[in-house]
Structures are given as C-alpha cells and as structure tokens.
N, C-alpha and C. Protein backbone atom coordinates (compact mmCIF):
# COMPACT_ATOMS: atom_id res chain seq x y z
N UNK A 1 18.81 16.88 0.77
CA UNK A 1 18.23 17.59 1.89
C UNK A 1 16.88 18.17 1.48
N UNK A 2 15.69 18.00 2.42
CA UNK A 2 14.28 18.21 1.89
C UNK A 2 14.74 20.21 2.29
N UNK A 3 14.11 20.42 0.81
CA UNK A 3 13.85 22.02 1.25
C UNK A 3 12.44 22.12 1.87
N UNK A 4 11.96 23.87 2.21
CA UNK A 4 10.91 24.43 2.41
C UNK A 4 9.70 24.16 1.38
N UNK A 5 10.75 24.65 -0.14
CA UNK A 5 9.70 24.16 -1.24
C UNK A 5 9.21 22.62 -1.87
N UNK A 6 10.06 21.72 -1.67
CA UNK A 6 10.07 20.58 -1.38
C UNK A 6 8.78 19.34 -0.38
N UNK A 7 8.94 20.38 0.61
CA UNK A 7 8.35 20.05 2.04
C UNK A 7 6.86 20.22 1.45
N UNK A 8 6.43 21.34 1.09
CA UNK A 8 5.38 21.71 0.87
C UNK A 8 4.47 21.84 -0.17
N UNK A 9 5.49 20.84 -1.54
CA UNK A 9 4.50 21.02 -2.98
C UNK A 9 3.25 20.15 -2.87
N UNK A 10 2.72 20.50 -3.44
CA UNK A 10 1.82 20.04 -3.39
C UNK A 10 1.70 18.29 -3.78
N UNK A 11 2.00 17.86 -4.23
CA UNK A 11 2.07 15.93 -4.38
C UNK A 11 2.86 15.57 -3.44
N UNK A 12 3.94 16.22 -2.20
CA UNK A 12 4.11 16.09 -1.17
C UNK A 12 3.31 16.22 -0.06
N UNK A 13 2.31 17.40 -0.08
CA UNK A 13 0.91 17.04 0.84
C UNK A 13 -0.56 16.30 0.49
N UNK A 14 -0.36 15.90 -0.63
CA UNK A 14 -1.01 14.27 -0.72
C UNK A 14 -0.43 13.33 0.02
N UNK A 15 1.01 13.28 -0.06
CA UNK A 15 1.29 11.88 0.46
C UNK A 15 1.33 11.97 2.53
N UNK A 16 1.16 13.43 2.59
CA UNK A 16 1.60 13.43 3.82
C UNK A 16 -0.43 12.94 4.10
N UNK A 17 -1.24 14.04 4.04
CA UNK A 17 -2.64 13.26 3.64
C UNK A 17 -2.70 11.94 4.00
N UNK A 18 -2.32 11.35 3.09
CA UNK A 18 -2.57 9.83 2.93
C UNK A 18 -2.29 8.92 4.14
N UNK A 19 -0.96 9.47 4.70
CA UNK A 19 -0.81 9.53 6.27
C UNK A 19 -1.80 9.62 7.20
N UNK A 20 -1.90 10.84 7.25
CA UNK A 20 -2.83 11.23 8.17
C UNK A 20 -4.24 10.41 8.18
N UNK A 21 -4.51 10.02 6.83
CA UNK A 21 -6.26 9.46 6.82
C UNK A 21 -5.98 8.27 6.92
N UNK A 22 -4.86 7.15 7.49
CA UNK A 22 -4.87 6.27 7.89
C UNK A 22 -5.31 5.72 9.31
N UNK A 23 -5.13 6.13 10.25
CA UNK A 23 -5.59 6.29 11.14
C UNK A 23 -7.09 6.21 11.42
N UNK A 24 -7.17 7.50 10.66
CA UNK A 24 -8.99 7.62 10.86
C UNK A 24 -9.83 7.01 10.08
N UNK A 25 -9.08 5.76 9.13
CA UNK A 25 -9.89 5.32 8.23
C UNK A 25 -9.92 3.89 9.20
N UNK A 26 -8.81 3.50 9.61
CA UNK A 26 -9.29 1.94 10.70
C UNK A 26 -10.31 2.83 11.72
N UNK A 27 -9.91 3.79 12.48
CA UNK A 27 -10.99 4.05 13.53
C UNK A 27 -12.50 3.95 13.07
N UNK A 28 -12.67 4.31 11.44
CA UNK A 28 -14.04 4.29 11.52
C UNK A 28 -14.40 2.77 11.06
N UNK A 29 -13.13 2.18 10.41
CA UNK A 29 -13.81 0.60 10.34
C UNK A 29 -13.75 0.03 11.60
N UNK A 30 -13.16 0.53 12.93
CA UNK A 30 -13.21 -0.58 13.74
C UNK A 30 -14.44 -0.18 15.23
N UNK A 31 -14.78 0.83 14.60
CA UNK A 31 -16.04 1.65 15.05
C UNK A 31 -17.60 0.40 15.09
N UNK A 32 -17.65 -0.31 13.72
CA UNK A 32 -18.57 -1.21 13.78
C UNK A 32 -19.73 -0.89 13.02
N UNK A 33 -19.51 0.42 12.53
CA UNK A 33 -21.18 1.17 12.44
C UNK A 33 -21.34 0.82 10.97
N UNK A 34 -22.65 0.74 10.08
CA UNK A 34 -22.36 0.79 9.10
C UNK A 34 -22.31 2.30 7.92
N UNK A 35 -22.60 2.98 8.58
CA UNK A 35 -22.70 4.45 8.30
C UNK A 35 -20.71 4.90 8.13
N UNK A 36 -20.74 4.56 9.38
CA UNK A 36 -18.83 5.14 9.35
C UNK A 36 -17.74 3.79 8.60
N UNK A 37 -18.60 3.23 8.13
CA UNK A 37 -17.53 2.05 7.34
C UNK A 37 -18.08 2.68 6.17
N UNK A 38 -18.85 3.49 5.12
CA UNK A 38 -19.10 3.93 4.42
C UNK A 38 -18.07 5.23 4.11
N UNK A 39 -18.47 5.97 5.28
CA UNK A 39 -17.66 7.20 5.59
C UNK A 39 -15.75 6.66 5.26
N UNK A 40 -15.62 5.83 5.89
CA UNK A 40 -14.10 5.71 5.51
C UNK A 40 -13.95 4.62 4.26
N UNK A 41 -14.87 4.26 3.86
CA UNK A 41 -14.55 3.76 2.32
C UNK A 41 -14.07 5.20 1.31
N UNK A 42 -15.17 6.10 1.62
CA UNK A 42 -14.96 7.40 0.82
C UNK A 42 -13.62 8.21 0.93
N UNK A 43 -13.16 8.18 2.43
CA UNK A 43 -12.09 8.58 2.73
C UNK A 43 -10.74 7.74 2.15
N UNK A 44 -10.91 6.66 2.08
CA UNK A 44 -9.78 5.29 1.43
C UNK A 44 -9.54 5.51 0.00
N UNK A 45 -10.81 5.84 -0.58
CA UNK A 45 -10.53 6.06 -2.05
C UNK A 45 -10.12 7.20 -2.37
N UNK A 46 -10.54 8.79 -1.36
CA UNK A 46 -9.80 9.42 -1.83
C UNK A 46 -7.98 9.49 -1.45
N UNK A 47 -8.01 8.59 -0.83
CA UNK A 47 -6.60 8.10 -0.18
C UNK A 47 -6.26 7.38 -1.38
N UNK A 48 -6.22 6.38 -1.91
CA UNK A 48 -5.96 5.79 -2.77
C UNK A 48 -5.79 6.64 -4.12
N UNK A 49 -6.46 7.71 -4.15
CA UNK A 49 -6.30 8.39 -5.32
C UNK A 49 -5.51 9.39 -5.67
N UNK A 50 -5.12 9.58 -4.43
CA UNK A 50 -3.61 10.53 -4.11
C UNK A 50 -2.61 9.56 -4.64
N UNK A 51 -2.70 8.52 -4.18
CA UNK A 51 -1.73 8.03 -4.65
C UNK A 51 -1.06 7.69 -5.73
N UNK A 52 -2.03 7.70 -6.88
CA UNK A 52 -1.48 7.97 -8.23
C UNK A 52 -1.38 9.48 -8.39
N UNK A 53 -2.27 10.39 -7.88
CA UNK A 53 -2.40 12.24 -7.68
C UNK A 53 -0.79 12.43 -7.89
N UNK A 54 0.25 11.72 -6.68
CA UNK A 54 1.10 12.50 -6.27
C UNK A 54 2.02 12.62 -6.75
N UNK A 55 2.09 11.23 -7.98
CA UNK A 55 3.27 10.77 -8.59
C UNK A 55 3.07 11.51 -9.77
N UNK A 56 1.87 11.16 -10.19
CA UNK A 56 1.52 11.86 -11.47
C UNK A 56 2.05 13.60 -11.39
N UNK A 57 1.25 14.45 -10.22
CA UNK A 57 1.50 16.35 -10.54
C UNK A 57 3.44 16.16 -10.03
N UNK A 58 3.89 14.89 -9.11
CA UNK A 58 5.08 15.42 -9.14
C UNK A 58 5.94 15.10 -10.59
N UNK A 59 5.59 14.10 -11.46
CA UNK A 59 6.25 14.35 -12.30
C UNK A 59 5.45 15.22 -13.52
N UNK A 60 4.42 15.81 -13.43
CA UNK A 60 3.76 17.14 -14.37
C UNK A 60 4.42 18.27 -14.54
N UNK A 61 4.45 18.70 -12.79
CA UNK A 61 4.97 19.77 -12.18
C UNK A 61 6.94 19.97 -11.96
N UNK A 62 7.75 18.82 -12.25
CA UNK A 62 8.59 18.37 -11.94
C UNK A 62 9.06 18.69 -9.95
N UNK A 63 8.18 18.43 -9.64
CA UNK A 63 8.40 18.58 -8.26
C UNK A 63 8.59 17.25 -7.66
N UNK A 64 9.39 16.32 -8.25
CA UNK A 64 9.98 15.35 -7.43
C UNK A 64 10.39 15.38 -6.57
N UNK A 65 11.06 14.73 -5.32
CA UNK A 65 11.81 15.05 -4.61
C UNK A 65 11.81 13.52 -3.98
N UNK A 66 13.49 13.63 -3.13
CA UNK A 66 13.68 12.53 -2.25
C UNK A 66 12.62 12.08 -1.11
N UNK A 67 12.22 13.08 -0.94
CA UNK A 67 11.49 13.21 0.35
C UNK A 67 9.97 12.46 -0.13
N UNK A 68 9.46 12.76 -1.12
CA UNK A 68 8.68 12.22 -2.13
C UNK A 68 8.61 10.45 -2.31
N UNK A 69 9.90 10.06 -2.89
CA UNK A 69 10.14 9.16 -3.34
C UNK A 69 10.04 7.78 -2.08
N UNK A 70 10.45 8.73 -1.22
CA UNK A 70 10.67 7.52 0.12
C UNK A 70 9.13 7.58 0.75
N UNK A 71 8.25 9.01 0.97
CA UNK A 71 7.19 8.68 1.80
C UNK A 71 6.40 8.02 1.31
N UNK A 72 6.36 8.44 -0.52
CA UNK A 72 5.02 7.70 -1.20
C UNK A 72 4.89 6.09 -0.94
N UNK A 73 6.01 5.39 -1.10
CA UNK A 73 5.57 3.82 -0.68
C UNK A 73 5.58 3.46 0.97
N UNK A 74 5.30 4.25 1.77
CA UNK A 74 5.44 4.37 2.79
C UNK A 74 4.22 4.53 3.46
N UNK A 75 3.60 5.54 2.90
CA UNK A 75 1.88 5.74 2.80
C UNK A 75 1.02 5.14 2.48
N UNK A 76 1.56 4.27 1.40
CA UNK A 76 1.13 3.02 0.53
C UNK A 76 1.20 2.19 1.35
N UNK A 77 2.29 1.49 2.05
CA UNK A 77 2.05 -0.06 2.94
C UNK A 77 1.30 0.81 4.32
N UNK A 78 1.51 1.72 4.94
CA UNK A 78 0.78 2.21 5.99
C UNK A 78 -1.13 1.70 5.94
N UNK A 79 -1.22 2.17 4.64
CA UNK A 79 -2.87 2.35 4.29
C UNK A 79 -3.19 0.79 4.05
N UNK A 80 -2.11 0.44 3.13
CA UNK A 80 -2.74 -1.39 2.85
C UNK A 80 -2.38 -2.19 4.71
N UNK A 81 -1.51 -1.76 5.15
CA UNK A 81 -1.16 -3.08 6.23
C UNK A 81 -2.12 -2.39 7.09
N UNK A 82 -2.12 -1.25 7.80
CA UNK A 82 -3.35 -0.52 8.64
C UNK A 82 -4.64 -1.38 8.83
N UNK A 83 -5.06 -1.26 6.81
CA UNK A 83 -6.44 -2.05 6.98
C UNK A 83 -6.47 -3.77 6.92
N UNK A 84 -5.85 -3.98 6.54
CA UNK A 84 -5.44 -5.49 6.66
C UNK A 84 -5.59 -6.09 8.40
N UNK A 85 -4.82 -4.72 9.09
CA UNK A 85 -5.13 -5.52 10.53
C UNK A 85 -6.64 -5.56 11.17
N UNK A 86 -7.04 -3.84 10.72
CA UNK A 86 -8.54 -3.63 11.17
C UNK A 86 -9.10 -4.77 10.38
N UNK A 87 -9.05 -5.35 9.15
CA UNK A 87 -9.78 -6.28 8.66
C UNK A 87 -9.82 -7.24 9.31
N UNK A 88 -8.87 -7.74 9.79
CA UNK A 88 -8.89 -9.05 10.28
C UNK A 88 -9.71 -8.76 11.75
N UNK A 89 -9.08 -7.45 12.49
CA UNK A 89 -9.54 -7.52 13.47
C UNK A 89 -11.15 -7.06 13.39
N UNK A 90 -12.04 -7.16 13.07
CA UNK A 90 -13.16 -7.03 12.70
C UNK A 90 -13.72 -8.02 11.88
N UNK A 91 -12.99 -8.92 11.73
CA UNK A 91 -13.85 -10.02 10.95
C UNK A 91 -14.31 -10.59 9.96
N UNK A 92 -14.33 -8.86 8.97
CA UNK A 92 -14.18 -8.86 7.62
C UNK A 92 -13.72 -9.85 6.75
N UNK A 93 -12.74 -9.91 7.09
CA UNK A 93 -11.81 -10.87 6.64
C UNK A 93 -11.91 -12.87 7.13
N UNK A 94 -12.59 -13.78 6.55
CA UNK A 94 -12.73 -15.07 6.62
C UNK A 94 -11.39 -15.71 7.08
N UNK A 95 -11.64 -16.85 7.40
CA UNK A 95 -10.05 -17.63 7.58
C UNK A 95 -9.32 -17.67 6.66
N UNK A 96 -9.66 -17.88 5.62
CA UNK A 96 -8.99 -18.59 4.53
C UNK A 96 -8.41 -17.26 3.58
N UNK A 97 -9.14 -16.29 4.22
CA UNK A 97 -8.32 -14.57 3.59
C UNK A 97 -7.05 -13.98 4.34
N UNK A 98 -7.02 -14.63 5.92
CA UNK A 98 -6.07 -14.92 6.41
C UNK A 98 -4.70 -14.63 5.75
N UNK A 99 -4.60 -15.72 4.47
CA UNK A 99 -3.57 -16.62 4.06
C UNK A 99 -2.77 -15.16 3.07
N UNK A 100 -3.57 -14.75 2.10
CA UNK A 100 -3.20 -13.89 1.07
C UNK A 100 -2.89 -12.39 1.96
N UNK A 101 -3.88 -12.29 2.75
CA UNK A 101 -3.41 -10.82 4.00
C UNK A 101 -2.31 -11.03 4.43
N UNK A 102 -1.82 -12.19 4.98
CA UNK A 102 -0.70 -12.18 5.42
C UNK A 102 0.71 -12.33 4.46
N UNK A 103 1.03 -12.98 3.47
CA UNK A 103 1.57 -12.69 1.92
C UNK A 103 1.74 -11.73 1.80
N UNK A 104 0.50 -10.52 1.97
CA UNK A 104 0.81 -8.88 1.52
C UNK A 104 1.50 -8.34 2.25
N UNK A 105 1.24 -8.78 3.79
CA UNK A 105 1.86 -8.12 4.92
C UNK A 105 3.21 -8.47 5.02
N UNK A 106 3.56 -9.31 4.59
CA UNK A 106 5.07 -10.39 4.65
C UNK A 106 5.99 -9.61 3.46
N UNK A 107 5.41 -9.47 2.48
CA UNK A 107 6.31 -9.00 1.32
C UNK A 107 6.52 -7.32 1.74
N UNK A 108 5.41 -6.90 2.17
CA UNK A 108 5.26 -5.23 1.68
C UNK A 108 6.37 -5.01 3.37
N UNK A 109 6.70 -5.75 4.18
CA UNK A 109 7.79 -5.15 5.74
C UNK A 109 8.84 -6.31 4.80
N UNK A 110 8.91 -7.32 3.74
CA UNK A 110 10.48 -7.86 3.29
C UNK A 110 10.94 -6.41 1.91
N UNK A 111 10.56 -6.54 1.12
CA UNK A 111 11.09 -5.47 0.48
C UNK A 111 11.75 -4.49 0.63
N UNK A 112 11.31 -3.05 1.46
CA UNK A 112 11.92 -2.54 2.01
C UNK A 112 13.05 -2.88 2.84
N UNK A 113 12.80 -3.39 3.65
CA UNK A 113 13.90 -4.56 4.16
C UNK A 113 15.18 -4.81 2.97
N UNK A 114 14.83 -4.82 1.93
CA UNK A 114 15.75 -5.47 1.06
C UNK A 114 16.18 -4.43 0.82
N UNK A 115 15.39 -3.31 0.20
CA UNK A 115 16.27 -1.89 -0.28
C UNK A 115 17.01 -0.97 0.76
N UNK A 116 15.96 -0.96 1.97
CA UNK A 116 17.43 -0.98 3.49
C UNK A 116 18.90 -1.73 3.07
N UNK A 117 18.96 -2.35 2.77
CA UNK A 117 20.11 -3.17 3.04
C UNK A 117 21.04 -3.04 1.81
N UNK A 118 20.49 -2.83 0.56
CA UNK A 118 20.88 -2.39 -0.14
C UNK A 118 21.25 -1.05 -0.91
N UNK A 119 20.80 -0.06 0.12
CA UNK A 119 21.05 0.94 0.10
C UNK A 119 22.59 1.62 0.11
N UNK A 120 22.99 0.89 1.69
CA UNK A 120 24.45 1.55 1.81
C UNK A 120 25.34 1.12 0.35
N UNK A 121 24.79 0.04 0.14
CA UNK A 121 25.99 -0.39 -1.14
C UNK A 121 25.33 -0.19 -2.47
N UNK A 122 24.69 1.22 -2.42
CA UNK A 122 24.89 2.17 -3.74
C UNK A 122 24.33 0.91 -4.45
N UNK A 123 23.13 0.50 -4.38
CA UNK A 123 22.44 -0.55 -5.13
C UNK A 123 20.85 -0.02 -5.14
N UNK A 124 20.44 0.44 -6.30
CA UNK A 124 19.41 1.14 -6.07
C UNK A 124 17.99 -0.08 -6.45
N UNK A 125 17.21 -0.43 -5.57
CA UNK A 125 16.10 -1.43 -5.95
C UNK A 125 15.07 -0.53 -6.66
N UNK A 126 14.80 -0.26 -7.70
CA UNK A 126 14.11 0.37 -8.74
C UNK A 126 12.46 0.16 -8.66
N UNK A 127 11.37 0.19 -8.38
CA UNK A 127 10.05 -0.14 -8.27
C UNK A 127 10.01 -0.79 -10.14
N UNK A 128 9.31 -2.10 -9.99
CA UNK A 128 8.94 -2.42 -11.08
C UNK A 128 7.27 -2.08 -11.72
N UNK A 129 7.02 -2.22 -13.01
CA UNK A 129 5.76 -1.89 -13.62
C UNK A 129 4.89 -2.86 -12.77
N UNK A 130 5.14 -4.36 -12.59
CA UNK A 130 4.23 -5.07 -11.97
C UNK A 130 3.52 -5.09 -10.56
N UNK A 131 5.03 -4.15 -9.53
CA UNK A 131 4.92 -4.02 -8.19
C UNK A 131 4.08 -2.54 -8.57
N UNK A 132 3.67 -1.71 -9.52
CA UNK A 132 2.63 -0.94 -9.58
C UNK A 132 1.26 -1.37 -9.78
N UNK A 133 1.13 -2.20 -10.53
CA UNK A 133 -0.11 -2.74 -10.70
C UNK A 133 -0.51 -3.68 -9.59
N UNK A 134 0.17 -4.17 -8.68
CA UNK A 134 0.25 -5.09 -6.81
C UNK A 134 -0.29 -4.17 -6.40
N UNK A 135 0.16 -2.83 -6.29
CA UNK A 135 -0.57 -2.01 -5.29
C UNK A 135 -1.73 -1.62 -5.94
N UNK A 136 -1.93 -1.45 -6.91
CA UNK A 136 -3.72 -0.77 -7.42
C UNK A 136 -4.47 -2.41 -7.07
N UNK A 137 -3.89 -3.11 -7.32
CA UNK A 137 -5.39 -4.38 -7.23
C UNK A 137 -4.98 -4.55 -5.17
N UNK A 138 -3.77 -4.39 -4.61
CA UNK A 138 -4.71 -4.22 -3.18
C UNK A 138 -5.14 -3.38 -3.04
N UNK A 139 -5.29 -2.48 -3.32
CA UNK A 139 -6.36 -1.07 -2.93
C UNK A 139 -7.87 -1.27 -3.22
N UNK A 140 -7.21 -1.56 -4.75
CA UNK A 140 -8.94 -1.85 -5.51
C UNK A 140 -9.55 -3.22 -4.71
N UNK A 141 -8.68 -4.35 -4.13
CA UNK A 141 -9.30 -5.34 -2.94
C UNK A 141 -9.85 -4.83 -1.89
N UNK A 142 -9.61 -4.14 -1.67
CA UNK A 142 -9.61 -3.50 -0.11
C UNK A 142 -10.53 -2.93 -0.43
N UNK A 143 -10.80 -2.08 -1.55
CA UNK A 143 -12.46 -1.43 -1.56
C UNK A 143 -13.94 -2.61 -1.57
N UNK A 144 -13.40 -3.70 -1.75
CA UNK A 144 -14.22 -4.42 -2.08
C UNK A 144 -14.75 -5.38 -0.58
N UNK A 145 -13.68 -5.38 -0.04
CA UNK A 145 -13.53 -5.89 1.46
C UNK A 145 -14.22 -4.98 2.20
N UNK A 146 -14.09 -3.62 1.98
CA UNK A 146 -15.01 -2.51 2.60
C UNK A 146 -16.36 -2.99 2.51
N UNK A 147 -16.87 -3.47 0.91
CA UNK A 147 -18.07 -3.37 0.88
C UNK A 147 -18.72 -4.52 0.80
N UNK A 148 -17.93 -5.71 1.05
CA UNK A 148 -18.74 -6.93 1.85
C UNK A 148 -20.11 -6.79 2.38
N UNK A 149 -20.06 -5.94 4.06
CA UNK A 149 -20.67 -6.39 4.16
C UNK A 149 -21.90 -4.93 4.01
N UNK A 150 -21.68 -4.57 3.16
CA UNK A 150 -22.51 -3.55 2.60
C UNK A 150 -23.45 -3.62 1.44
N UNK A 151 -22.67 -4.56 0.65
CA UNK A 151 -23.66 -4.82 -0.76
C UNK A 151 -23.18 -6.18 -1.09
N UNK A 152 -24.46 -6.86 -1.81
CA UNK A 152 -24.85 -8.10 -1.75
C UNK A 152 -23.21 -8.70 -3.05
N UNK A 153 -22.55 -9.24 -2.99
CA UNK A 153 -21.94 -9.73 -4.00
C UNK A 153 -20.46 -9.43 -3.97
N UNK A 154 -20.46 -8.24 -3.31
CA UNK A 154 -19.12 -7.97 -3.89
C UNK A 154 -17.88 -8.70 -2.49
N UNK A 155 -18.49 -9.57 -1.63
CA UNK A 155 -17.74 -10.28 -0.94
C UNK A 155 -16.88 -11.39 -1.65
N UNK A 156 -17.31 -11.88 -2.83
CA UNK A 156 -16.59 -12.57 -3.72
C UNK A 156 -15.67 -11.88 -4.60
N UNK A 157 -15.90 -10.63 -4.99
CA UNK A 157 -15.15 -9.71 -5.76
C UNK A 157 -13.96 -9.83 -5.02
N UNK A 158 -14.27 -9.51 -3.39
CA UNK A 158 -12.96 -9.31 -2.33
C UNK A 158 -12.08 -10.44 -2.02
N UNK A 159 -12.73 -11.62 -1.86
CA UNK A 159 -11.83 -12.41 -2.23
C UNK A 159 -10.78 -12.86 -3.26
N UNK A 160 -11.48 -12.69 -5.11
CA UNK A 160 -10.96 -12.79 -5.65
C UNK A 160 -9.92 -12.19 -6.35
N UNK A 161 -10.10 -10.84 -5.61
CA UNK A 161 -9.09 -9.76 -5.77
C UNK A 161 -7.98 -10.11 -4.98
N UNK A 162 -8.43 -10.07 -3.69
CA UNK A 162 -7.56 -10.24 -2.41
C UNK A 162 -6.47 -11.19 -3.10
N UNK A 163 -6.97 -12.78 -3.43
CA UNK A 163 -5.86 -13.80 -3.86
C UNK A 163 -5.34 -12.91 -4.92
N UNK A 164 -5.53 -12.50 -5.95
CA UNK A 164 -4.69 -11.90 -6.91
C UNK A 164 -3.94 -11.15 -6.45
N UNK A 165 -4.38 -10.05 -6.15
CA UNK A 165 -3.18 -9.31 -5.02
C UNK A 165 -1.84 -9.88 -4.35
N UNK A 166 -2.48 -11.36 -3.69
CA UNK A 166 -1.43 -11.72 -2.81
C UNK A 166 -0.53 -12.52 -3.93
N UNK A 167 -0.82 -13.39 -5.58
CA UNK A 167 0.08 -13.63 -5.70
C UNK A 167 0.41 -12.18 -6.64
N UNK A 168 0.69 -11.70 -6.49
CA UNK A 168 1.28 -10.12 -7.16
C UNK A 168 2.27 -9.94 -6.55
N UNK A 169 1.77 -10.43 -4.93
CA UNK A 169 2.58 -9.38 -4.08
C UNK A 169 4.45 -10.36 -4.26
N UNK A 170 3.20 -12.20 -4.35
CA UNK A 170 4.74 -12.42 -3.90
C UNK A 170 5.57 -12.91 -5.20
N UNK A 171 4.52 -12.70 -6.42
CA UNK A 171 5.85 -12.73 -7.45
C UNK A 171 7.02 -11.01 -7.78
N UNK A 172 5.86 -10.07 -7.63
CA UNK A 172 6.79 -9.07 -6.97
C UNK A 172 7.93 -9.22 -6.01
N UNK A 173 7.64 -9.71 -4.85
CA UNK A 173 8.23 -10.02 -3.98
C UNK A 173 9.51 -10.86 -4.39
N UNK A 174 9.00 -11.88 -4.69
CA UNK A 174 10.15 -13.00 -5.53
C UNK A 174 11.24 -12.15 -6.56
N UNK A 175 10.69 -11.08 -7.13
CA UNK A 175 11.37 -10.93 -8.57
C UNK A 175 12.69 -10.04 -7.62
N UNK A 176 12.57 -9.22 -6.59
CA UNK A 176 13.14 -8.41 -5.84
C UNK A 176 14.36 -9.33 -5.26
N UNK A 177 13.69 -9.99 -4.27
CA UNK A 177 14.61 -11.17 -3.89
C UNK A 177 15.73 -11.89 -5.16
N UNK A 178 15.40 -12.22 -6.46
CA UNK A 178 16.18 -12.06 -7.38
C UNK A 178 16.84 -11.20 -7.85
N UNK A 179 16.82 -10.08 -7.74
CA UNK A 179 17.42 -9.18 -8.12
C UNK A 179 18.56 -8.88 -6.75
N UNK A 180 18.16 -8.68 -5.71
CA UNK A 180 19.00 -8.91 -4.65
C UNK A 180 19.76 -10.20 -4.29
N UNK A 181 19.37 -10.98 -4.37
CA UNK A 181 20.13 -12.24 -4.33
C UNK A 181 21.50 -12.13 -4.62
N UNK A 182 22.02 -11.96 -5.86
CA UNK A 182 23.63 -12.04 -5.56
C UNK A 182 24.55 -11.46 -5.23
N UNK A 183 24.02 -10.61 -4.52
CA UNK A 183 24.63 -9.22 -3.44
C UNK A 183 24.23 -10.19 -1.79
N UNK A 184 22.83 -10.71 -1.85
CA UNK A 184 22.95 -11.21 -0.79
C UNK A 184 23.73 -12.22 -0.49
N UNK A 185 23.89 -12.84 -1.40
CA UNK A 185 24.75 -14.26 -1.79
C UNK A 185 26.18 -13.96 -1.37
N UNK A 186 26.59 -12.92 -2.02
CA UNK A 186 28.33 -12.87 -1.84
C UNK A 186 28.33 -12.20 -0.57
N UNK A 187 27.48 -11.45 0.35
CA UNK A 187 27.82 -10.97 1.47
C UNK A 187 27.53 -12.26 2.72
N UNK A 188 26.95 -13.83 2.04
CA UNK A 188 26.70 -14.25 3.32
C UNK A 188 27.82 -14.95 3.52
C-alpha cells in the first residue's frame, strides 16, 4: 500500500515529472517551430535524466517503493512511445525508420503484457542489465532524432542509434519471451 511518505519522496516526484513532461514535450515537437523543438529537446533530457535520478536517490536514500517500481517503466515507455508517434507524425522519422519505431513500440506494450500475466502466478519478470542499456540508447536515439533537423549530421547518428535500439529492444524482448515461455507453454 503506497503511503503519504512514499507518495511524495522525492525519486517518486521525478517519476511522476517525467509524466507530466510528456505531453508537453510532443506538443512542442508537434508545434513545428524550430525554437520549441529545441525547447522540448531540453525538457526530454531533463526527462531522461530523472530517469536514472530516480532509481539511483531511491536506492541512496532507500526510498524504494512499489509504487516506484511500477511507475518508473511506465514513464519510460510513455516518453519513448509518446515521441515515437509525434515522430512519425511529423516526419522526422523516414520510411525506413518506420521499421525499428515500430519494434520499440511492439516490444515496450508485449513485455509488460508478459509481466501482467505473469504476475498473478507469483512469477516475478526481473528487468535485465541489457533491457537497461535498450532504454538509454532509445533515449539517447531520440535525442538525436530531435536534432535532425537542427544540426547538420546528426540525422545519421539517429538512424544508427534508432536500428540499435530496435535490435535491443527485440533481443530484450526475445530473452523475456524465453523466460516466460514455459509458463506460457504449460498454460496453453
């Protein structure tokens, strides 16, 4: 049960944060301007930087909590799938980036999915070291996708991140599905 003190430590209002500046970080990419696609690059990274912020002071501070544990990757696919759509829907994003956006988007709504399901049966899906390093290189993609069309070069950076990312996401993805598999197996 989330307490009062819980509710309110502080690496719990990072993640709630991180929330909140989702929203206003597609509005200013889908705004068009190049001034406010600047403005919410700044806002993304300090979004992104909570996100190691929160894990890190909650385990400094020992202020873990359930409430913690479930929003932080929650805030995380919010902020990556959010901009993934403004990306696409703005253009940012080429055809052929399409392919790996959608990979990220596919794994990051199956996973959860998987630990849903594995939940009731006292099967705990554990975050792996690699599905940590998936989410820093889409973030660190996504900054780079920001700055396409802002500075000369780093549109190739975004691509080549982007594909890395996506296969991250889905050997992550894959390794989960293995690990679930023979729970899924004997229940079908």
């Amino acid at each position: 049960m989330a307490t009062s003190a819980n509710l309110t430590a502080i690496p719990n209002l990072l993640t709630y944060a991180r929330i909140v500046a989702v929203p206003v970080v597609v509005i200013l990419v889908v705004a068009g301007s190049p001034a406010l696609r600047w403005l919410a690059l700044i806002i993304y990274i300090a979004a992104a930087i909570s996100d190691y912020l929160d894990g890190y002071l909650a385990r400094r501070w020992n202020q873990g909590s359930e409430l913690g544990r479930m929003l932080d990757p929650i805030a995380d696919k919010l902020l990556v799938g959010a901009l993934i759509v403004a990306f696409a829907w703005d253009h940012s994003f080429g055809a052929w980036d399409l392919i790996p956006a959608l990979a990220i988007l596919l794994r990051e709504i199956f996973v959860p999915g998987l630990r849903e399901y594995m939940g009731p049966k006292n099967i705990v899906v554990k975050v792996m070291q690699l599905a940590k390093w998936k989410t820093t290189v889409q973030m660190l993609a996504l900054v780079f996708v920001f700055l396409a069309p802002l500075m000369s070069g780093a549109g190739l950076v975004a691509v080549l991140l982007l594909w890395l990312a996506a296969i991250l996401t889905v050997v992550t993805g894959a390794q989960y599905f293995m690990f679930a598999w023979p729970v899924l197996k004997n229940d079908a």
